[in-house]
C-alpha atoms as a PDB file:
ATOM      1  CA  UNK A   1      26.102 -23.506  -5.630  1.00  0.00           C
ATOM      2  CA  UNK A   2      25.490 -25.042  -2.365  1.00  0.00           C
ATOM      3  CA  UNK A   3      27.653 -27.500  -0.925  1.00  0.00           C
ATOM      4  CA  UNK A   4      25.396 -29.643   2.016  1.00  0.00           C
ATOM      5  CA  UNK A   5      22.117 -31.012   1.368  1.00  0.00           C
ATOM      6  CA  UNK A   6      20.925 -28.065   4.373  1.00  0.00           C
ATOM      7  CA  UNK A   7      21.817 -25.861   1.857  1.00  0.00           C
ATOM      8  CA  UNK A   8      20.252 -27.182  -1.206  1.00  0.00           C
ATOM      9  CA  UNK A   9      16.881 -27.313   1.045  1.00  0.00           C
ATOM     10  CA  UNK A  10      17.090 -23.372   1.891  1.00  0.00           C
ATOM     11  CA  UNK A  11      17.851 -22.577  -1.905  1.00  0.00           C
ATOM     12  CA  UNK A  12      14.057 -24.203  -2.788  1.00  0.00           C
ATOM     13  CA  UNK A  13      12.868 -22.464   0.168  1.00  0.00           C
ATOM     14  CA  UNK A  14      13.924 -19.149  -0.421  1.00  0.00           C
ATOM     15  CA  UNK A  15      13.013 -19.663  -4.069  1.00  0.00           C
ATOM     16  CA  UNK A  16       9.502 -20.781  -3.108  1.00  0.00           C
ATOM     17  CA  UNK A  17       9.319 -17.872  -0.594  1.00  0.00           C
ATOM     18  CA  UNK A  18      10.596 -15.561  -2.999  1.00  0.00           C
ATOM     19  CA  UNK A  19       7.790 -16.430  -5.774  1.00  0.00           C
ATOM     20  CA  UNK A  20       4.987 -15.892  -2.879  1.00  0.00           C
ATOM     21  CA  UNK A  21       5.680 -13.004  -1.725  1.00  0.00           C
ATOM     22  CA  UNK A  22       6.297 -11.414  -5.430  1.00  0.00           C
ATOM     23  CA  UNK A  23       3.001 -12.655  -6.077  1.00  0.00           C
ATOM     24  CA  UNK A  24       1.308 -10.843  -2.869  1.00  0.00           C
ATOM     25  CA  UNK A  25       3.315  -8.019  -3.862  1.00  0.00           C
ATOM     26  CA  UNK A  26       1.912  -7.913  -7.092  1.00  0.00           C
ATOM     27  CA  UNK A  27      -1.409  -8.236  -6.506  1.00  0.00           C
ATOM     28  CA  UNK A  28      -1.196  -5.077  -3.828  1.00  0.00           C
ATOM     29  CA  UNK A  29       0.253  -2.825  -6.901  1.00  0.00           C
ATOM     30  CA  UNK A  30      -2.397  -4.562  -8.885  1.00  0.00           C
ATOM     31  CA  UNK A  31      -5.018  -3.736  -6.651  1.00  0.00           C
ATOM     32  CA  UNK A  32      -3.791   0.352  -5.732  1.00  0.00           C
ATOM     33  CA  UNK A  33      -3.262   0.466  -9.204  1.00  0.00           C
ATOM     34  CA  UNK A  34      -7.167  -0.424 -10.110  1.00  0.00           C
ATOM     35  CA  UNK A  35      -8.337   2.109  -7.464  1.00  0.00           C
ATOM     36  CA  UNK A  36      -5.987   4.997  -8.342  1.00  0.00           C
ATOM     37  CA  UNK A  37      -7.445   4.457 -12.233  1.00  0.00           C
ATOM     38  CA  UNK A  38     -11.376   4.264 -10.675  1.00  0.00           C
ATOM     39  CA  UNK A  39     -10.349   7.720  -8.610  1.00  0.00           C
ATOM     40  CA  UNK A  40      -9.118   8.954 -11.813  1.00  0.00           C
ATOM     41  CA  UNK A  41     -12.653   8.191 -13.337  1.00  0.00           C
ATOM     42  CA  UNK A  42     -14.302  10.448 -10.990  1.00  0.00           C
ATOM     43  CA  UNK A  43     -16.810   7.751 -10.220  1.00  0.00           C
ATOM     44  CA  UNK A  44     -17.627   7.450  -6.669  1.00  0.00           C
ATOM     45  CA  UNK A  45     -19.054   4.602  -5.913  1.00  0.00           C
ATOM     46  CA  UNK A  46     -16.451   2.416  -8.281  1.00  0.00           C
ATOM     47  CA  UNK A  47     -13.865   4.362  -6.443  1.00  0.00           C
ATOM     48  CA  UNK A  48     -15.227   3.109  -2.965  1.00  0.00           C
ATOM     49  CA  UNK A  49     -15.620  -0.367  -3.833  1.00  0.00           C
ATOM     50  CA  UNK A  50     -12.011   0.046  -5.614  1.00  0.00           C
ATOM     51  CA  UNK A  51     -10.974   0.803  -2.478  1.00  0.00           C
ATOM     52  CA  UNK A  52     -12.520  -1.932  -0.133  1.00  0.00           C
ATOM     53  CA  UNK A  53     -10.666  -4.139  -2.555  1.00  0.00           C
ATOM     54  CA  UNK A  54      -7.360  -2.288  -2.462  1.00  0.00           C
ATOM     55  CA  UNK A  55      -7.511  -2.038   1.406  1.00  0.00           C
ATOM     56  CA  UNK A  56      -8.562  -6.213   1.714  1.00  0.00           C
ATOM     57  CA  UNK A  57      -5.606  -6.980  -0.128  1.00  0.00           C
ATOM     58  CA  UNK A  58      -3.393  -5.114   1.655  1.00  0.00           C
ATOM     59  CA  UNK A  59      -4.325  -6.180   5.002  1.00  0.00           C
ATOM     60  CA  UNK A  60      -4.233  -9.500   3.830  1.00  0.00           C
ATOM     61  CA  UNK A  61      -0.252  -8.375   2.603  1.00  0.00           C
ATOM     62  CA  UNK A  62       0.242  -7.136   5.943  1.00  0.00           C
ATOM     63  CA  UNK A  63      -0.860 -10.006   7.942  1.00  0.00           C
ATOM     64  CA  UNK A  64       2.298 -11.805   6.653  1.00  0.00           C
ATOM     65  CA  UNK A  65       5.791 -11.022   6.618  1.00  0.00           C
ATOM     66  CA  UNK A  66       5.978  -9.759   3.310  1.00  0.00           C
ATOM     67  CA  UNK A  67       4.559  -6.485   4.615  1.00  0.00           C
ATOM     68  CA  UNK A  68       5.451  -4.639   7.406  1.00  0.00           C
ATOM     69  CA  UNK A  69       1.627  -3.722   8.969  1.00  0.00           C
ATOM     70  CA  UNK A  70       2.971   0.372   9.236  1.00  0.00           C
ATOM     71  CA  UNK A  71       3.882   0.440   5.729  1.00  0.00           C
ATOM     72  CA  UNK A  72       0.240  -1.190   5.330  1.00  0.00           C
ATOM     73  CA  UNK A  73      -1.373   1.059   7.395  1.00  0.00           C
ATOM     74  CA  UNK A  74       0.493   4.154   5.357  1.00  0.00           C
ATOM     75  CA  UNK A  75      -0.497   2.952   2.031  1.00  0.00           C
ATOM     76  CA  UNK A  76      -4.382   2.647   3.092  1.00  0.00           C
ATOM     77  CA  UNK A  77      -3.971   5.970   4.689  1.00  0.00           C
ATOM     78  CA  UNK A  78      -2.611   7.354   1.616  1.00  0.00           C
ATOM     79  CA  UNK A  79      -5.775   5.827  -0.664  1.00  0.00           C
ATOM     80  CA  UNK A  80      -8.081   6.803   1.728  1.00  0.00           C
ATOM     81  CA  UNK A  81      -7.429  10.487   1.747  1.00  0.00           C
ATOM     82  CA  UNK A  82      -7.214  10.404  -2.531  1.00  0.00           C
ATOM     83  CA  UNK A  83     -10.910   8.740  -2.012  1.00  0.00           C
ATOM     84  CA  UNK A  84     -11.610  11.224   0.689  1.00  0.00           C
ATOM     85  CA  UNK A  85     -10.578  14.031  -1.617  1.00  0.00           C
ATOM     86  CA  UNK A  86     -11.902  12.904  -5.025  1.00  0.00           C
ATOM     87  CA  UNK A  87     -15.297  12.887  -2.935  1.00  0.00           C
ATOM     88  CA  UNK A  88     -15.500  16.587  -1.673  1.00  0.00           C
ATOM     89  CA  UNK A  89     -14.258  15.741   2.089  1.00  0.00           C
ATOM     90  CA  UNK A  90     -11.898  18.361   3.763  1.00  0.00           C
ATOM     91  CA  UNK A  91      -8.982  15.840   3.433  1.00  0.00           C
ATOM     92  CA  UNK A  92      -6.042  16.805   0.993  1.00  0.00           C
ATOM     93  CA  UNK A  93      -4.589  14.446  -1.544  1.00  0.00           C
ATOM     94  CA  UNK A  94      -1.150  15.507  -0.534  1.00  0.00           C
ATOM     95  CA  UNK A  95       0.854  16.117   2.432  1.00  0.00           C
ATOM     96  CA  UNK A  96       1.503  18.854   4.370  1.00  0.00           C
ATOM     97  CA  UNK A  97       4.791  20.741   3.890  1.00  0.00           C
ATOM     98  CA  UNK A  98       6.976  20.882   6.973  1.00  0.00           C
ATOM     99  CA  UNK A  99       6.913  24.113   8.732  1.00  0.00           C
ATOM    100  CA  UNK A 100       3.252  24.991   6.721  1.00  0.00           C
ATOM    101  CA  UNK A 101       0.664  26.255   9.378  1.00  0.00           C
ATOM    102  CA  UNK A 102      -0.893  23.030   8.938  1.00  0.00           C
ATOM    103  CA  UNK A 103       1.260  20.567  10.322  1.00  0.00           C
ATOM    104  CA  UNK A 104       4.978  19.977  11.345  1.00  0.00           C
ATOM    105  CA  UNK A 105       6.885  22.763  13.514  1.00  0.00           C
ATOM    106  CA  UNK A 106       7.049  26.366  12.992  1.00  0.00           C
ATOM    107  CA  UNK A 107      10.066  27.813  12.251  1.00  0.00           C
ATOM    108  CA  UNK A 108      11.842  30.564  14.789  1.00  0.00           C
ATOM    109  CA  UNK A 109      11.714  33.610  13.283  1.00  0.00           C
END
């Protein structure tokens, strides 16, 4: 329980922050969520404008401090290549293993 008034004005601060950023945070999932289900469809053009959506919202995460704009950046990365993917483009849906000829160091043999 807080004891000065200072602190009863941070505990409906924190609680009002707290409730905003859940609700930004939820409507990212909500919004990754919808595109990962419209890749799963196979449809192209529901899976682009999926995406547009899911990529808007995320930016718009980002641009605040409930997102950090690299995890941002890594999550419309990560959707991108899936839409890449599901579309026929030479992109992978996964990453590439450390040490694979494709990416990371080689190992000494």
């Amino acid at each position: 329980m807080p004891n000065t008034k200072s602190a009863e004005k941070r505990v409906r601060q924190t609680k009002k922050r707290n409730a905003l950023n859940n609700w930004r945070k939820r409507r990212v999932k909500d919004a990754i969520k919808g595109f990962l289900a419209a890749v799963a469809t196979g449809d192209a053009a529901s899976a682009e404008k999926a995406y547009r959506d899911a990529a808007s919202a995320v930016d718009r995460t980002a641009s605040t401090s409930t997102m950090h704009r690299n995890t941002a950046a890594r999550r419309k990365s990560l959707m991108a290549r899936k839409l890449k993917a599901m579309q026929g483009g030479a992109a992978t849906a996964t990453k590439p293993v450390k040490g694979s000829a494709k990416g990371g160091r080689a190992k000494a043999s």
